[in-house]
N, C-alpha and C. Protein backbone atom coordinates (compact mmCIF):
# COMPACT_ATOMS: atom_id res chain seq x y z
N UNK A 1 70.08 116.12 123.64
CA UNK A 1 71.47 116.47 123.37
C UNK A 1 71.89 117.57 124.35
N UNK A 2 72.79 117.33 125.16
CA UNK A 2 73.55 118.38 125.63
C UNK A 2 73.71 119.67 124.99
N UNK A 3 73.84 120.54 125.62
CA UNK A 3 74.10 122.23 125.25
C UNK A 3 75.52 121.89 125.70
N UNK A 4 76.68 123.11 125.09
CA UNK A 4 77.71 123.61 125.14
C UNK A 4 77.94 124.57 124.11
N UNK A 5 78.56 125.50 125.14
CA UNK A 5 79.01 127.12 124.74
C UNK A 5 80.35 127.16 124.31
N UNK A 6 80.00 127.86 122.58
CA UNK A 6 81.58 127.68 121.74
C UNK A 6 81.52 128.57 121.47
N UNK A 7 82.39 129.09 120.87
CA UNK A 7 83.06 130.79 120.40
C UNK A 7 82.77 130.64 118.57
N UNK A 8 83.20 129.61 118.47
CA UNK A 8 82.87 129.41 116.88
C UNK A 8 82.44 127.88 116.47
N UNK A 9 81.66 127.72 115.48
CA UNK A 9 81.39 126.46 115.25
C UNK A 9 81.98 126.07 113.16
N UNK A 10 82.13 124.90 112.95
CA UNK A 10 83.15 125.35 111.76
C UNK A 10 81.83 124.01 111.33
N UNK A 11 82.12 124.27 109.95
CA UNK A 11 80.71 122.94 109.20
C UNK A 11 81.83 122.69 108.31
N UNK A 12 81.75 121.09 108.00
CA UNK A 12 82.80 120.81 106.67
C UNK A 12 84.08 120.41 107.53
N UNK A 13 84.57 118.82 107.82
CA UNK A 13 85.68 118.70 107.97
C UNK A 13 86.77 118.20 106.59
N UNK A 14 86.93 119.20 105.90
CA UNK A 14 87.73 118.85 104.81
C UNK A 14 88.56 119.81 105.50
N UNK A 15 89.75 119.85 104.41
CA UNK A 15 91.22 120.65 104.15
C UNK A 15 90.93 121.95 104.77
N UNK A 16 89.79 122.75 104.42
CA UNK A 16 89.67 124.17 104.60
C UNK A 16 89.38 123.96 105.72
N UNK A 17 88.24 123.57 105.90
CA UNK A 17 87.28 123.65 107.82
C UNK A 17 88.03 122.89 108.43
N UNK A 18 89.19 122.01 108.37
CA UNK A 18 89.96 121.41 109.26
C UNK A 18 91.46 122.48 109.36
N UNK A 19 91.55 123.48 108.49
CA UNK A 19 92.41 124.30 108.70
C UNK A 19 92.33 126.01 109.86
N UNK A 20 90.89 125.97 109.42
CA UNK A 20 89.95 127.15 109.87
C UNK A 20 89.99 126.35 111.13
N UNK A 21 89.26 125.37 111.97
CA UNK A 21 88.93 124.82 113.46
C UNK A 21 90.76 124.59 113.82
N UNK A 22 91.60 124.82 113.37
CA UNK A 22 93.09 124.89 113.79
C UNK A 22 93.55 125.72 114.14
N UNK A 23 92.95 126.87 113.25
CA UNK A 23 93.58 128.88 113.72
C UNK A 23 92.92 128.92 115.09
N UNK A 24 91.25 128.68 114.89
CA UNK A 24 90.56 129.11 115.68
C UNK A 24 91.08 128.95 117.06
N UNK A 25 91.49 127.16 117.18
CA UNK A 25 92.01 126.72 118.52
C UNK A 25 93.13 127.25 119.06
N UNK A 26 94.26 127.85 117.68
CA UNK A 26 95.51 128.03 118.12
C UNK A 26 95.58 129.26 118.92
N UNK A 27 94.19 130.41 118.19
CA UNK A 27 94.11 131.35 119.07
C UNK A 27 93.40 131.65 120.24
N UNK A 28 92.82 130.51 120.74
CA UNK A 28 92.66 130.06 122.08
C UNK A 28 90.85 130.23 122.16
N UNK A 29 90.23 130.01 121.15
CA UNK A 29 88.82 130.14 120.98
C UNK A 29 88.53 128.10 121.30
N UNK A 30 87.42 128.77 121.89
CA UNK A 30 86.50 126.95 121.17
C UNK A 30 85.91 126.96 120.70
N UNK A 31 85.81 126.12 119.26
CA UNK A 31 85.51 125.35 118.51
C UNK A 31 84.97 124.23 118.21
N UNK A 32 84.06 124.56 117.39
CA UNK A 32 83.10 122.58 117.25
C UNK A 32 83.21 122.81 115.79
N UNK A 33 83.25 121.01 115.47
CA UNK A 33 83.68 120.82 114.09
C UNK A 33 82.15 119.76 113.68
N UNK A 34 81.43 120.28 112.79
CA UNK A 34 79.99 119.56 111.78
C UNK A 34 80.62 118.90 110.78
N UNK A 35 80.51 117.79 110.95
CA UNK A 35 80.90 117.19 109.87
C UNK A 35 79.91 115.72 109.52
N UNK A 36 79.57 115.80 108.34
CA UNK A 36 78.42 115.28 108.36
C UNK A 36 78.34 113.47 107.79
N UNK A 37 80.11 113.37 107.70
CA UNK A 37 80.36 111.76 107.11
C UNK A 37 81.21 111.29 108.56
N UNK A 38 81.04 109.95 109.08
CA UNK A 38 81.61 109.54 109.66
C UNK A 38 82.95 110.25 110.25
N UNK A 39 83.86 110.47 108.95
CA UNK A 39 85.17 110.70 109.24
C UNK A 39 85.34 112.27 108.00
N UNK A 40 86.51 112.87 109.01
CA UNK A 40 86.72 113.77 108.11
C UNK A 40 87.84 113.61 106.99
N UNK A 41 87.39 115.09 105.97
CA UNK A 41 88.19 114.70 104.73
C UNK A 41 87.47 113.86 103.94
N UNK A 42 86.11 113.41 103.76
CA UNK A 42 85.70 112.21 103.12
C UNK A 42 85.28 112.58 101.77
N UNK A 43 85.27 113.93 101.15
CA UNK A 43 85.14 114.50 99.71
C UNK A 43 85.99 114.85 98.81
N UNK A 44 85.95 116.16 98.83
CA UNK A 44 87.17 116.72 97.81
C UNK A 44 88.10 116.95 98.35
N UNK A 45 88.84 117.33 99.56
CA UNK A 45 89.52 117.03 100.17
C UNK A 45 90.17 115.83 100.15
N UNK A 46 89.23 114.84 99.55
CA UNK A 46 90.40 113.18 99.48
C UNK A 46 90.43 112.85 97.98
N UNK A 47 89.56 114.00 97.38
CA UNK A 47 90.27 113.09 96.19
C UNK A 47 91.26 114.30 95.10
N UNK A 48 92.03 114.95 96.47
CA UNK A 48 93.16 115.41 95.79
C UNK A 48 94.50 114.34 95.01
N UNK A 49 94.73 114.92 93.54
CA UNK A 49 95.89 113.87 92.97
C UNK A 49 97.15 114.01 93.55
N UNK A 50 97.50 114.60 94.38
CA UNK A 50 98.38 115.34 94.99
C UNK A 50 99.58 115.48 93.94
N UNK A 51 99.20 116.39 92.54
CA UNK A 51 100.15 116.49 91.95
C UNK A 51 100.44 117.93 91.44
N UNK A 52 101.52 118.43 91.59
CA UNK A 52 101.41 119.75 91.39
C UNK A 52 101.79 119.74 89.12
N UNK A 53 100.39 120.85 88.58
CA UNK A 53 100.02 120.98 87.63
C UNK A 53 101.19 121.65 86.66
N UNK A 54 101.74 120.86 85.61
CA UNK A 54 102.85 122.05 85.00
C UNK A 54 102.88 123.49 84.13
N UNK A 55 101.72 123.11 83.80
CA UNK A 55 101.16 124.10 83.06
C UNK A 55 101.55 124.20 81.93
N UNK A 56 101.54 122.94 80.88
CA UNK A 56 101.71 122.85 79.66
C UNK A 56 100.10 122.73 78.99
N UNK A 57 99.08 122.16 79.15
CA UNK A 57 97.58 122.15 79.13
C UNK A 57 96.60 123.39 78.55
N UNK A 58 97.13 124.48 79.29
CA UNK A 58 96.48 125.92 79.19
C UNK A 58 96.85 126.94 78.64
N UNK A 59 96.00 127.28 78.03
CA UNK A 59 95.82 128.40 76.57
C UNK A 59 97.01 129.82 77.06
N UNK A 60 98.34 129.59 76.84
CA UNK A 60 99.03 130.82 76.80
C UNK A 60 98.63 132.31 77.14
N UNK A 61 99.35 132.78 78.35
CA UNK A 61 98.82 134.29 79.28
C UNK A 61 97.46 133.84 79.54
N UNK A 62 96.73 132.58 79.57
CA UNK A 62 95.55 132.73 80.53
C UNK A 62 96.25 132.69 81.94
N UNK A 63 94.95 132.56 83.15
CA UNK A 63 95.37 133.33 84.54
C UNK A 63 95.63 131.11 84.94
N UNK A 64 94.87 130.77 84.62
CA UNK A 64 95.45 129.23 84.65
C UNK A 64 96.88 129.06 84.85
N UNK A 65 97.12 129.02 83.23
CA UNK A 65 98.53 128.91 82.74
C UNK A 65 99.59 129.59 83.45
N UNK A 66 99.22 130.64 83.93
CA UNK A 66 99.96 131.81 84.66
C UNK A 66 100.12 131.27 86.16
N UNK A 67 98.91 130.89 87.07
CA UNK A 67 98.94 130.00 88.14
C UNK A 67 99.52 128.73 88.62
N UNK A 68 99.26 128.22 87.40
CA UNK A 68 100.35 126.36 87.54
C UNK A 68 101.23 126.33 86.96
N UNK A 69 101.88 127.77 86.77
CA UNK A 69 103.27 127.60 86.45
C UNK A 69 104.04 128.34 87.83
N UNK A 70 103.21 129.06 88.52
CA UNK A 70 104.01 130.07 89.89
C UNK A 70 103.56 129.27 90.75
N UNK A 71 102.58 128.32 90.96
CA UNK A 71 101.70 127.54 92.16
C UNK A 71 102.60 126.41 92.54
N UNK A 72 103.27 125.66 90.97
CA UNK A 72 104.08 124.51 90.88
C UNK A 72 105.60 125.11 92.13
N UNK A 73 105.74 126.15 91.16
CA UNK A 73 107.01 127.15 92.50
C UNK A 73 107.01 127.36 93.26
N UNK A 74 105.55 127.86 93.90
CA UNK A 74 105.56 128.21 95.10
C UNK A 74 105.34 127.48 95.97
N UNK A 75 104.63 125.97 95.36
CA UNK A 75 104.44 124.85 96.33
C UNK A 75 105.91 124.57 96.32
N UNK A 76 106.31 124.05 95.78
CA UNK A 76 108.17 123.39 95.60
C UNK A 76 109.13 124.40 96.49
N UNK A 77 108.65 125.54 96.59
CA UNK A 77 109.66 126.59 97.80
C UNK A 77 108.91 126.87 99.20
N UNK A 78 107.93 126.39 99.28
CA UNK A 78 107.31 125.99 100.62
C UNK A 78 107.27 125.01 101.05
N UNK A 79 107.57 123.86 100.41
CA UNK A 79 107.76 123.00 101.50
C UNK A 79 109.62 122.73 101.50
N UNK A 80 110.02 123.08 100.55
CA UNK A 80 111.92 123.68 101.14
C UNK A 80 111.68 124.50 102.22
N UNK A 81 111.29 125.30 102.55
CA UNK A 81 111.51 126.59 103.45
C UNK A 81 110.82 125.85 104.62
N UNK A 82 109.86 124.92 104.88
CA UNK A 82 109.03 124.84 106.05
C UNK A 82 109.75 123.05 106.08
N UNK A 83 110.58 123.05 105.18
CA UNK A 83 110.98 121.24 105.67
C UNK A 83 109.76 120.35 105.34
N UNK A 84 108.39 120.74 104.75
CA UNK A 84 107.79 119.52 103.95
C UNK A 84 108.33 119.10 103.10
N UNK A 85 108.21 117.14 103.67
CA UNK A 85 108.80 116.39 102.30
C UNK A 85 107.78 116.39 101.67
N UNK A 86 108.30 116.47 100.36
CA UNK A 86 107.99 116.16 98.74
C UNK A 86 109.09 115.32 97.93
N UNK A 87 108.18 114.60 96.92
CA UNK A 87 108.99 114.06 95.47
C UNK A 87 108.27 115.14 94.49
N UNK A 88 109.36 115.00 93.93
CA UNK A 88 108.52 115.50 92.42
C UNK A 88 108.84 114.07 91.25
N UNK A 89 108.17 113.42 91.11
CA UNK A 89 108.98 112.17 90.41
C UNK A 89 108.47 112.34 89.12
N UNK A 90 107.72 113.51 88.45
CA UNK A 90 107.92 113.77 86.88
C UNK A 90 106.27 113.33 85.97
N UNK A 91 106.78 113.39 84.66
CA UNK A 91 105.64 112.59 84.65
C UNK A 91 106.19 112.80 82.78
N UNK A 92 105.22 111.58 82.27
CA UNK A 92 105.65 111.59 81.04
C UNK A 92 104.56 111.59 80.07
N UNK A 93 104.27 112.36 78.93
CA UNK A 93 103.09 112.60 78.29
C UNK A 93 103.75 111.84 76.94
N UNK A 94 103.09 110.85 76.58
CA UNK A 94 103.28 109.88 75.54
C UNK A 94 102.35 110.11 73.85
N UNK A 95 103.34 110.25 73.07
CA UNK A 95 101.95 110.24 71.78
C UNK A 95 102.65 108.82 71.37
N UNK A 96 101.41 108.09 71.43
CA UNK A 96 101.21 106.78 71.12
C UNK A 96 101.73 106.18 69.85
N UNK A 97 100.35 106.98 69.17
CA UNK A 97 101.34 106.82 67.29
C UNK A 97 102.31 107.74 66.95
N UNK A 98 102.40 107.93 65.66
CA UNK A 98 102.90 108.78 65.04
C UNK A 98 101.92 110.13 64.49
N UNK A 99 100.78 109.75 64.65
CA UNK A 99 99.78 110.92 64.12
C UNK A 99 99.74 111.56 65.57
N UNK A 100 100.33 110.70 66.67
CA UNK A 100 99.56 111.80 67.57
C UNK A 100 101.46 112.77 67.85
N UNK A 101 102.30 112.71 67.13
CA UNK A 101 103.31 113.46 67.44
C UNK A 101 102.95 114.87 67.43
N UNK A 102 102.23 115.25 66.14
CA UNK A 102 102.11 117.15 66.10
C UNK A 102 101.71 117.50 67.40
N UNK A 103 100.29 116.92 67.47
CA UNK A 103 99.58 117.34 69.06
C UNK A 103 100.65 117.75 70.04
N UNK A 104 101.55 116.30 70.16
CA UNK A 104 102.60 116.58 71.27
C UNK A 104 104.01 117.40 71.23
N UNK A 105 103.46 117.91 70.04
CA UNK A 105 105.05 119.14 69.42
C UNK A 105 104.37 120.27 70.54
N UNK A 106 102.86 120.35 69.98
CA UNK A 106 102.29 121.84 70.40
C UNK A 106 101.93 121.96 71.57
N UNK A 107 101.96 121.06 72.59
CA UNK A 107 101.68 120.39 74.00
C UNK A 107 103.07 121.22 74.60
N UNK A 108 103.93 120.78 73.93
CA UNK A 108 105.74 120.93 73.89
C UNK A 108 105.31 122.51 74.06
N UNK A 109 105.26 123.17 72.83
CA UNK A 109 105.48 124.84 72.41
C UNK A 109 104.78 125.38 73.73
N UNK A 110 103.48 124.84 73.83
CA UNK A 110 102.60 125.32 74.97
C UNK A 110 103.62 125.95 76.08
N UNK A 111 103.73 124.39 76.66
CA UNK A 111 104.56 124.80 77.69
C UNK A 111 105.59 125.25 78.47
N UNK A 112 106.17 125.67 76.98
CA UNK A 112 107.49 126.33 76.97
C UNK A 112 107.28 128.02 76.89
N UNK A 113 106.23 128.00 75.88
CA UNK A 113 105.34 129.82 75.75
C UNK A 113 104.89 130.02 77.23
N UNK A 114 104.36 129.10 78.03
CA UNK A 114 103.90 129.33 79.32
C UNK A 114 104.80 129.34 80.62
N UNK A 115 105.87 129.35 80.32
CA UNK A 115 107.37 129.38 81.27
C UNK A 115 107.45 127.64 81.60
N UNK A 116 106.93 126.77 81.54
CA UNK A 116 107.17 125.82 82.20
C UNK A 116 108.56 125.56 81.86
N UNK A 117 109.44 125.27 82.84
CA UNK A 117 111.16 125.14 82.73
C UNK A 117 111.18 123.33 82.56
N UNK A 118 112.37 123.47 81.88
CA UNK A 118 112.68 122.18 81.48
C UNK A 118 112.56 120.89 81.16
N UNK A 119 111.02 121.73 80.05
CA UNK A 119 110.27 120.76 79.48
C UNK A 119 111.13 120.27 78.35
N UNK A 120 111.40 118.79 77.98
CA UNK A 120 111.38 118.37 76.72
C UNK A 120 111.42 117.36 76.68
N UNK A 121 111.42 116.96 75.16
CA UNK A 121 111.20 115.89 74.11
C UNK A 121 111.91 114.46 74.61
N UNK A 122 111.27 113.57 74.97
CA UNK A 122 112.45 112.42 74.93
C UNK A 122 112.22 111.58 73.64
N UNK A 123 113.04 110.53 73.56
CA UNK A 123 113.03 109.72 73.03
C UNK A 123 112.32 108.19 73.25
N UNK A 124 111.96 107.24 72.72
CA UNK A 124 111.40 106.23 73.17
C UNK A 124 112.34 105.21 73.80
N UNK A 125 113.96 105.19 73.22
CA UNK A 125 114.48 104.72 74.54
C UNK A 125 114.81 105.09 75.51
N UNK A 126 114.55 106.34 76.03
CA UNK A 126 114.79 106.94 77.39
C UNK A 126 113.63 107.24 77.54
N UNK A 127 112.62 106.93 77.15
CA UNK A 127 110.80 106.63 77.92
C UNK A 127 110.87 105.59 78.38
N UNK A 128 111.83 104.39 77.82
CA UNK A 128 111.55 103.16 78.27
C UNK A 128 112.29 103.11 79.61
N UNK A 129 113.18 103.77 79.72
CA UNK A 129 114.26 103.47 81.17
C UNK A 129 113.41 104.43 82.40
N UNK A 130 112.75 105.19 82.28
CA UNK A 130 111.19 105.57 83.25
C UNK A 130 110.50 104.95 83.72
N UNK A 131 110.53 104.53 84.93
CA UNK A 131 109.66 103.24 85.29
C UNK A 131 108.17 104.03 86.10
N UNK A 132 107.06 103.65 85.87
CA UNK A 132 107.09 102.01 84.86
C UNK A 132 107.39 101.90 83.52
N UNK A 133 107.83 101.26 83.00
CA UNK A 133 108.47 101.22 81.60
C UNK A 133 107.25 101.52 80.54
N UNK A 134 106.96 102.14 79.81
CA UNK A 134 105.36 102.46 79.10
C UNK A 134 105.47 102.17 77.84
N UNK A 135 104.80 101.89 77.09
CA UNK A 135 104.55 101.53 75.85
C UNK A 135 105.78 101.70 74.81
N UNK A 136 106.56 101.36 74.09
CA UNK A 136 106.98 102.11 73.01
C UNK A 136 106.54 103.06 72.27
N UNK A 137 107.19 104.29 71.82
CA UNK A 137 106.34 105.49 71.34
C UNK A 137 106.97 106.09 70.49
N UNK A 138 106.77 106.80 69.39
CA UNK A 138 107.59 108.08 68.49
C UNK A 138 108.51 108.82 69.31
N UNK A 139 107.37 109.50 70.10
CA UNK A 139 108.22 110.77 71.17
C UNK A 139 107.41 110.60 71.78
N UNK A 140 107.46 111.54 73.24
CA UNK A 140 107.29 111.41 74.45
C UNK A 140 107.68 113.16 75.16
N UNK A 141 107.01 113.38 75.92
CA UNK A 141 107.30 114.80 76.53
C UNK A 141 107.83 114.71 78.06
N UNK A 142 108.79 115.30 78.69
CA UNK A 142 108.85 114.65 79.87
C UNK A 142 109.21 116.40 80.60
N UNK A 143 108.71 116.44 81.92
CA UNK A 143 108.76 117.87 82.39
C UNK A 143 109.37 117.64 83.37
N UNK A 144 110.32 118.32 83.80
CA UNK A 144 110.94 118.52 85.21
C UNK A 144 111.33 118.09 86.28
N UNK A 145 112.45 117.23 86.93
CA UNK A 145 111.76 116.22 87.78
C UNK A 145 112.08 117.36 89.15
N UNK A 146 113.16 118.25 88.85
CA UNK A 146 113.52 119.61 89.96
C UNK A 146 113.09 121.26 89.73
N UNK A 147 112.66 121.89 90.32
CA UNK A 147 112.10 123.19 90.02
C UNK A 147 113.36 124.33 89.71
């Protein structure tokens, strides 16, 4: 194997070490990138849901709850400010039966005690006009489709 002289060497081509071998170059260093799968990005880096978290889920004033409710914001005003497109196309938390309504009252309270903005209650015919159209249901929780 050939020798060559680098300034820095980065291991891990995911999100981070493909962000880190980017500064490095931009500030005029060279850089070698270890990456140990064919192609990079091939871990956790790919199996992001790419969905930003509302923070209805997590136990009230934890640092969670507190995070994916400012993280959801601060992603949604960074990519306004830097011109990344985004959707936010919503999402809808369904109680199936009727026993599972309480759960989804306190799912509700959660995320309203936790700042999440403009969470609420739908109805099952305006769950149904949500595509994909989902089950018929009691109630239904639906969060935000704008920050």
């Amino acid at each position: 194997m050939a020798e060559m002289e680098v300034d820095a060497a980065v291991v891990g081509g995911g999100v981070v070490g493909l962000a880190v071998l980017l500064a490095l170059m931009a500030g005029g260093r060279d850089a070698v990138l270890f990456e140990r799968h064919p192609d990079i990005g091939r871990e956790t880096s790919s199996r992001n849901s790419e969905v930003l978290h509302g923070g209805m889920y997590y136990r009230p004033g934890s640092l969670k709850a507190r995070l994916s409710v400012e993280g959801r914001r601060a992603a949604v005003e960074f990519c306004q400010r830097h011109g990344v497109p985004y959707r936010l196309c919503g999402k809808i938390v369904v109680a199936a039966t009727a026993e599972e309504v309480p759960e989804l009252e306190k799912l509700l309270a959660t995320g309203r005690e936790n700042g999440v903005e403009g969470l609420r209650l739908v109805t099952a015919g305006e769950c149904e006009r949500f595509p994909p159209a989902s089950a018929p249901s009691p109630r239904s929780i639906r969060p935000p489709l704008r920050s």
